[in-house]
Each structure stands twice: as C-alpha cells, then as structure tokens.
Protein backbone atom coordinates (compact mmCIF):
# COMPACT_ATOMS: atom_id res chain seq x y z
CA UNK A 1 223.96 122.59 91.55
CA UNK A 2 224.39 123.06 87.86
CA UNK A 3 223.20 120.09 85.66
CA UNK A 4 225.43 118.49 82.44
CA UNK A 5 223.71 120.16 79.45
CA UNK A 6 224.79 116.60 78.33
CA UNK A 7 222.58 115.10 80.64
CA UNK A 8 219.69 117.58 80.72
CA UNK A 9 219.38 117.05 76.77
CA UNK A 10 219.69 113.81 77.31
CA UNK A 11 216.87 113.74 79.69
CA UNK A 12 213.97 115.98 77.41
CA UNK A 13 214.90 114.02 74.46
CA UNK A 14 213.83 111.33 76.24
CA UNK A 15 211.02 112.30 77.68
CA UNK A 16 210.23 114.13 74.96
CA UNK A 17 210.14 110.83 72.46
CA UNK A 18 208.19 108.78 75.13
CA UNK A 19 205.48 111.04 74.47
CA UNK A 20 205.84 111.17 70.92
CA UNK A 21 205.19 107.54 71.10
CA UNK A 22 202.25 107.81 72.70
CA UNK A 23 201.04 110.57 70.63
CA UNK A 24 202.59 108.81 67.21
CA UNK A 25 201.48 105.77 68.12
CA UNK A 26 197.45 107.26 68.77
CA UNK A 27 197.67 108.91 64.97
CA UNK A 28 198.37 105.57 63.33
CA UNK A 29 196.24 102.97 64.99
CA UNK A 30 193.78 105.98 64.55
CA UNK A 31 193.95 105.89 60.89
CA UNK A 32 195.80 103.63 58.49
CA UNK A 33 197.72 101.82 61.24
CA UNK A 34 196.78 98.39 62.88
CA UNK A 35 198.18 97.46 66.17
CA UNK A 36 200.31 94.60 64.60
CA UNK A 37 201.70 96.64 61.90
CA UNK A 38 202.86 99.29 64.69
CA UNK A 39 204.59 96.37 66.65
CA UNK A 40 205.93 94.51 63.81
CA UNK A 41 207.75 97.75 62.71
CA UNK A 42 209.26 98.54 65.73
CA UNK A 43 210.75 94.97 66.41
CA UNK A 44 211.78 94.61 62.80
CA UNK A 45 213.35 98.13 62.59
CA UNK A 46 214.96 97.39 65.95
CA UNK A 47 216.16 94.43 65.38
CA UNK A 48 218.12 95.19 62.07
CA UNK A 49 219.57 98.12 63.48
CA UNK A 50 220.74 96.54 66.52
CA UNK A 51 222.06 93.09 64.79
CA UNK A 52 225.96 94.61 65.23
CA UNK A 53 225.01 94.52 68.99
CA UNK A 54 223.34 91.30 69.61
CA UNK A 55 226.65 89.85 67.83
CA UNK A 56 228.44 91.59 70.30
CA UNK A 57 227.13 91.34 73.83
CA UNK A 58 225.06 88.30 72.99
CA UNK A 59 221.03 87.47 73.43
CA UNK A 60 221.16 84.78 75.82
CA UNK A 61 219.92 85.53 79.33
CA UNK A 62 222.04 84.00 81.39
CA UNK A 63 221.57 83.16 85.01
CA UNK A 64 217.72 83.79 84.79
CA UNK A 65 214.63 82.51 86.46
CA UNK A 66 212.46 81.20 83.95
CA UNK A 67 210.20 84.17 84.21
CA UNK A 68 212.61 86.73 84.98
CA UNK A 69 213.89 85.29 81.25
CA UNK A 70 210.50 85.88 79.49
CA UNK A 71 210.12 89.29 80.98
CA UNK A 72 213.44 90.43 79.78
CA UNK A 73 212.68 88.46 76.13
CA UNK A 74 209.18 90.06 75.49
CA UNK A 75 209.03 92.26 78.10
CA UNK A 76 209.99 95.87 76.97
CA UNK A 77 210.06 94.65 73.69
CA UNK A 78 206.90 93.26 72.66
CA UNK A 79 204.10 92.78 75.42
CA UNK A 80 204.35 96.23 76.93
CA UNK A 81 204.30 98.18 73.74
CA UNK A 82 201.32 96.08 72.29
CA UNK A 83 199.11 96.57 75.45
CA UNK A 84 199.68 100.10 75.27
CA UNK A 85 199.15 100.32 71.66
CA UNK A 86 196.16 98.81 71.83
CA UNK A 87 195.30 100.55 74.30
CA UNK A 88 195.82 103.95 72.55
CA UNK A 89 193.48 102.23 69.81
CA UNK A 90 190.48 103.58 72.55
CA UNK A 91 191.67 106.35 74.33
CA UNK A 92 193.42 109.55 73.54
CA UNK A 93 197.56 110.01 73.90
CA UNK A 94 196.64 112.46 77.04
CA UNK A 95 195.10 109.47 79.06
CA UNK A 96 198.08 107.06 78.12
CA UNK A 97 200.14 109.77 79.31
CA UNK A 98 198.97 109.72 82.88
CA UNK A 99 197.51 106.17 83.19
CA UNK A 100 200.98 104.32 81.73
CA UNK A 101 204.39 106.17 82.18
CA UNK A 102 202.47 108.60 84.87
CA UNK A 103 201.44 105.48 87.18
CA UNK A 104 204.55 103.34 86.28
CA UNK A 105 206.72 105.09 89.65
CA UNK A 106 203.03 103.77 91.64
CA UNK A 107 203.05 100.16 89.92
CA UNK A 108 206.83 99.94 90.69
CA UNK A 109 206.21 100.70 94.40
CA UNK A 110 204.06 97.93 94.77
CA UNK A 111 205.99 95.59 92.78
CA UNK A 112 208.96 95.90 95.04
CA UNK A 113 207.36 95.53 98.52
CA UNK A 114 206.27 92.50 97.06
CA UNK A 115 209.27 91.45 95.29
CA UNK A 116 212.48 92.70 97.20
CA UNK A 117 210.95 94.27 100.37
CA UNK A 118 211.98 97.82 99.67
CA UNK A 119 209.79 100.12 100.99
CA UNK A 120 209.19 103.71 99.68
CA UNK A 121 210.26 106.61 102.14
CA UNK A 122 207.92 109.21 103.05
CA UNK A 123 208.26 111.79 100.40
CA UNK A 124 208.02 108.82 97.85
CA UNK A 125 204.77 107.64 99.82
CA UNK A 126 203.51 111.02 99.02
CA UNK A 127 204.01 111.36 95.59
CA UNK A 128 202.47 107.69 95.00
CA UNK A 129 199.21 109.04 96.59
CA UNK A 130 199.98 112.00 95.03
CA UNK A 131 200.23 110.23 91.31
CA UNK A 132 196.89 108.40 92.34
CA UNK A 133 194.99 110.68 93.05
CA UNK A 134 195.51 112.29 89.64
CA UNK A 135 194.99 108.92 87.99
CA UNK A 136 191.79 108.80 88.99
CA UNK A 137 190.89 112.56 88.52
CA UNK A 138 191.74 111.74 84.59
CA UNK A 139 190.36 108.26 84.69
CA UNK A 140 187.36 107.70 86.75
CA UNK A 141 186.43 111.23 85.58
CA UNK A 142 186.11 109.91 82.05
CA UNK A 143 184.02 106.76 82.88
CA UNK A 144 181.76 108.36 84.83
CA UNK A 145 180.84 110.96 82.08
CA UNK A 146 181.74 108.86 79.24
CA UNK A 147 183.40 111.67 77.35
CA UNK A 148 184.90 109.21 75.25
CA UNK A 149 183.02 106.10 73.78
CA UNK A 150 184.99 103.09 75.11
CA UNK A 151 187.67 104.92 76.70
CA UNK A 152 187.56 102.66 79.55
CA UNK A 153 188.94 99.92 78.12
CA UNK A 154 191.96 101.66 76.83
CA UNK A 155 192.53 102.98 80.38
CA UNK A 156 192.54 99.08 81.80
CA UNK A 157 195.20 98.40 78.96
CA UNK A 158 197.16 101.81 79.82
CA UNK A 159 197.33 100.45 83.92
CA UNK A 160 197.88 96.59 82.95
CA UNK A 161 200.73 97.54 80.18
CA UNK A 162 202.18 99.83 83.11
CA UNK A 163 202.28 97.05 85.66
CA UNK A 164 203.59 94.69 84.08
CA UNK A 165 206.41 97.35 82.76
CA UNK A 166 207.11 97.76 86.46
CA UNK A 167 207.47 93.85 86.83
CA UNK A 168 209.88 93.89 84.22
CA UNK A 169 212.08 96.99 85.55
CA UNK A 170 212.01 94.88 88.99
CA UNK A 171 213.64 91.90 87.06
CA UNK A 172 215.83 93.39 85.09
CA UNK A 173 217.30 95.45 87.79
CA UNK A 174 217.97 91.78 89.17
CA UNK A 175 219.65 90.48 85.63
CA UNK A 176 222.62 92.52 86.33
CA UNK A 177 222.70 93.04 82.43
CA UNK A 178 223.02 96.85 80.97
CA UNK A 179 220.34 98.85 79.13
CA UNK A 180 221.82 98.04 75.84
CA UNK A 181 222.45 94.54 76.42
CA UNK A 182 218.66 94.17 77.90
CA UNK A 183 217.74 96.10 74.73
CA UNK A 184 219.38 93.55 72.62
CA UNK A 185 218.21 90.17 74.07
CA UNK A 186 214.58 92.05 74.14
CA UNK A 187 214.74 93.04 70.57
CA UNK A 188 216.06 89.21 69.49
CA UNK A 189 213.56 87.41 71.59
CA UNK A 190 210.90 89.62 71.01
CA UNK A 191 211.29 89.32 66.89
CA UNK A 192 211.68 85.97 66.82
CA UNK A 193 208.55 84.87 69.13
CA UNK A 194 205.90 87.35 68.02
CA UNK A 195 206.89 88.80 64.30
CA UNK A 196 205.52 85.22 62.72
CA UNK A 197 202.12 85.73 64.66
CA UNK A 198 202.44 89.06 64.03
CA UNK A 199 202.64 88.37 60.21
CA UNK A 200 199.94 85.65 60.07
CA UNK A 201 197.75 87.44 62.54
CA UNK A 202 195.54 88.91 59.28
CA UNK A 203 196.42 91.96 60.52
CA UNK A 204 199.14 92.69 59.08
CA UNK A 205 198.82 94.04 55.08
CA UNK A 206 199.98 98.07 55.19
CA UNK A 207 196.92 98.38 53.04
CA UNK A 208 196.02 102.18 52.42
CA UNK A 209 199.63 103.59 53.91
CA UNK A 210 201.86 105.42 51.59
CA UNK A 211 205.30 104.92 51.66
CA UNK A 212 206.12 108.31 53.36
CA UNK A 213 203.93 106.91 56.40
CA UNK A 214 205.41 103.41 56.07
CA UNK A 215 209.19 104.94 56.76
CA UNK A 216 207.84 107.82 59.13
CA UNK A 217 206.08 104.81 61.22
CA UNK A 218 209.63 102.73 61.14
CA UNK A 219 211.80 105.54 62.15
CA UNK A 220 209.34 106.26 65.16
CA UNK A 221 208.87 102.78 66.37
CA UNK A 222 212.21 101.33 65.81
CA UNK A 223 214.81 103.82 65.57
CA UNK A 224 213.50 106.52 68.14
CA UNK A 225 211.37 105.05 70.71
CA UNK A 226 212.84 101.20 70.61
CA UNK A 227 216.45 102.06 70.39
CA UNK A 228 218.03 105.92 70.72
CA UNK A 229 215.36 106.14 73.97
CA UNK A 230 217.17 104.13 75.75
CA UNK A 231 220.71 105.13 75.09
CA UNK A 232 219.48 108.87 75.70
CA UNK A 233 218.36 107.90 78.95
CA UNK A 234 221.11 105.68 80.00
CA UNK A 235 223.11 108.65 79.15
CA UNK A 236 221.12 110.94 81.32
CA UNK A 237 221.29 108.48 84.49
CA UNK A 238 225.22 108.33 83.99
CA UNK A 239 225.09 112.46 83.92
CA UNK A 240 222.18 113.25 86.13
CA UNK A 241 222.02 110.44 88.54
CA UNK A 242 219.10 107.99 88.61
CA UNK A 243 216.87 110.28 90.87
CA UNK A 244 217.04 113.41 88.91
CA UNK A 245 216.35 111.67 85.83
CA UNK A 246 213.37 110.03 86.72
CA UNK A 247 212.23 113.39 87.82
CA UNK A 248 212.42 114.44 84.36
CA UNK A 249 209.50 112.01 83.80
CA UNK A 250 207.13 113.97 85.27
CA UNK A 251 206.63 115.78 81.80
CA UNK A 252 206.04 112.92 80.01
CA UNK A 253 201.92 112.82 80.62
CA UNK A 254 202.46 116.89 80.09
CA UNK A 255 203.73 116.78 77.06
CA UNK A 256 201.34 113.65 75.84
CA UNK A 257 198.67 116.32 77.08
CA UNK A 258 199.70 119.00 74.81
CA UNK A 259 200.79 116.90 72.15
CA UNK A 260 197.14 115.64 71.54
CA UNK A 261 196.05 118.78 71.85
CA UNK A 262 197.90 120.20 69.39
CA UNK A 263 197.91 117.47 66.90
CA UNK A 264 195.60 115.27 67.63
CA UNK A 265 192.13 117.68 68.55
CA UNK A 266 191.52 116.08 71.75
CA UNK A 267 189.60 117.77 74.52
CA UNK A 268 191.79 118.79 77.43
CA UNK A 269 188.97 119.57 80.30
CA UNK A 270 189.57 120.81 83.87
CA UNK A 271 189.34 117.72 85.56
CA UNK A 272 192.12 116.13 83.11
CA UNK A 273 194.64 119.36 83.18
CA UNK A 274 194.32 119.09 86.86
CA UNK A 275 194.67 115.78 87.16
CA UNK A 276 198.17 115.98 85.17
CA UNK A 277 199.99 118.23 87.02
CA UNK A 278 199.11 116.06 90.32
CA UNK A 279 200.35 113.11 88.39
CA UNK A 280 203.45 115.18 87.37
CA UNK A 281 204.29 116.33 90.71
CA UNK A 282 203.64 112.81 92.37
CA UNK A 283 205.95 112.06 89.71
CA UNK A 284 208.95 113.70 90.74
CA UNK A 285 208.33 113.23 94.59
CA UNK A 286 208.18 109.38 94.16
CA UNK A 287 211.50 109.64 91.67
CA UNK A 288 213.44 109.68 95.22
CA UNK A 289 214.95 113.54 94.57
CA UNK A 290 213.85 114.63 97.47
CA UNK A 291 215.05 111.71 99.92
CA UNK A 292 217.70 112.17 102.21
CA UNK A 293 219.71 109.19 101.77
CA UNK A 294 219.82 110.47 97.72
C-alpha cells in the first residue's frame, strides 16, 4: 500500500513539531524563559490567531458533563502544556519524550477500560507492556543513579501531564466536536481562565529576553505547536487513517532524543537509547496497525 505524500508529510510535521516542543520548550524554561511566560505565549498567540474561528464554530461546549466541559476548556490548552512545561523545567527533552507523548497510548488504555469499557486487543496489550517497560528503563534508571539532580520530579510531571492528556482525548472523543472546533473552545477558555493568573502570578516580566527570542518563543508555542499541529494531524488521520497515524508517533520520543542531543548537550546513555526504541515500538503496536479488525 502506497501512503498520500499528503498524509505522510502531514504526519512527520507533526511529529516532528511535538518534539520541537519538547525540545523548544526545555531551552527556554532552561534559560530566560519562566513556565508562565511559555504558557501565556502560547494561549495568547493562539488565541489571536484563531479569533476568525471561535467567531465561526463558536466556544461554547454544548451538551457537556460538567467535567467533560473543563477538560475540553483547559484541557489541551492550558493544564497539560503547563505540567509538562514544568516538568521540562527538571528533566531533559529526551525523558519528556518517552515519559509524556511515549506513555500517552499506555495512559489512554487505562483510561478507557475505566471509562467506556474498551479493551485493548492483544497486539495493543503488547505494545502497552512493551511502552512500559521502556518507561521505566529511561525512568527508574535515572532515579536510581541520579544522573540528573531532581530529575525525578520532572518525570512525575511528564506521567501526570500524560494522564490527564489521555482523560481529555477520552472526553473529547465523547464531545462529538472536531479538532478545530475543540481547538477553539480550548484556546477561548483556556485564555480567559488562566492568562490573568498567569499575568499576576509574578512570574511573568520577559526580563532578560530579546525580542528575537520573544517572537521565536510565540511562533513556537502558539502558531506551531498550539495551532498548525493539530490541523497537520487532522490532515494526516483524514489521509492515513487513525491507526497509521498514531504509528507515526512512535518517533516522537526519537526525535526528542536526538534533538537534545544535538542541541541541547544532554547525555544519551545505553539504558535511555534502549529504552526509546522499546517505547517507540510499543508505540506503534498499541496505535492498533497491526489489529485485524483495522
């Protein structure tokens, strides 16, 4: 079977910015960067860009559970990208690699036996233990040694940003609503409740960043990885199928790994390299391409 090039460029740009987020967003909390300034410029980028849209499709989520509402309001676009950013504050891009996008097909598992029922099939069963196992080769590993000071507490923010991503996919795959419609009502509900706190946090002052970094920083956050990541991928689900694009996901910790290498200096060991490539595998078994029913 030959894939759409529309689709398969669809599908590395994607993956390909979710790991420049990861690696982005470990260079500026790293240096000039505070968490809040990160967040604040991806909502408020986001949400000027997409103002054409919410006026459009609308930012009220109808027909929602209470919490099935505030997981689609703050959600994707605030709560999950702080955690992780924070968590990136402690430990390198390569660990947020494995531990948040790499374990979000495990957390997602577990969230819908609970939730729905559905059960994983075998080979998905697989590449969940498969994905675990190399979770805790790149994890535990790390604590155990204490390669790097304090890592551990990035890694608990890395697995607790990544379930409750998987939460959120669960309920918005109830909402009924599209990607860009979810992306709007995230965007508007997620600017409006945590920008103020945001901006009276103390936090928040850009002190010591140039105005290169400041648009570099916006364009990341809120044009790339808030908005154009999701219409690449919705475009690569329409062309590839749902399955095949999730496989695509595997390379998402791989190329977090060799993006902080290569730009960021940090130490890829053994035990972490290894540790990847079971997380990418388990990542593509668990994506569903090899069940029968797909």
């Amino acid at each position: 079977m030959t894939l759409p090039l529309t689709g398969l460029f669809a599908a590395l740009a994607t993956v390909t910015i979710w790991a420049l987020f990861l690696v982005g967003t470990r260079f500026a909390v790293s240096t000039n960067f505070t968490v809040e300034e990160v967040l604040l410029l991806r909502l408020g980028t986001g949400f000027l860009i997409t103002i054409p849209l919410m006026l459009k499709l609308g930012v009220v989520p109808y027909g929602q559970s209470v919490t099935g509402a505030i997981m689609l309001g703050l959600g994707a676009s605030a709560l999950f990208p702080y955690i992780i950013s924070m968590g990136l504050f402690f430990a390198p891009a390569s660990d947020a690699g494995v531990l948040a996008p790499g374990m979000l097909p495990f957390w997602t598992a577990i969230v819908m036996v609970f939730m729905t029922g559905e059960r994983p099939s075998r080979p998905r069963y697989i590449g969940l233990i498969v994905i675990f196992i190399g979770a805790l080769m790149v994890g535990l590993w790390q604590v155990i040694h204490s390669s790097v000071d304090g890592a551990w507490r990035g890694h608990i923010l890395f697995l607790s940003g990544s379930f409750l991503w998987a939460i959120y996919a669960v309920y918005f795959k109830q909402s009924g609503f599209t990607p860009l419609h979810g992306l709007v009502i995230g965007l508007f509900w997620g600017t409006l409740a945590v920008a103020p706190f945001l901006a009276l946090s103390g936090n928040v002052s850009f002190a010591g960043v140039s105005l290169q970094d400041f648009l570099v920083m916006a364009v990341l956050q809120g044009v790339l990885i808030a908005v154009l990541a999701l219409v690449l991928y919705s475009i690569a689900v329409r062309q590839l199928g749902a399955a095949q694009t999730a496989a695509f996901g595997a390379l998402t910790p791989v190329l977090a790994l060799i993006g902080g290498a290569l730009f960021l200096g940090e130490t890829v060991t053994l035990i972490k390299l290894i540790g990847v490539i079971l997380v990418a595998a388990g990542v593509v078994l668990a994506s569903g391409l090899f069940d029968r029913r797909a």
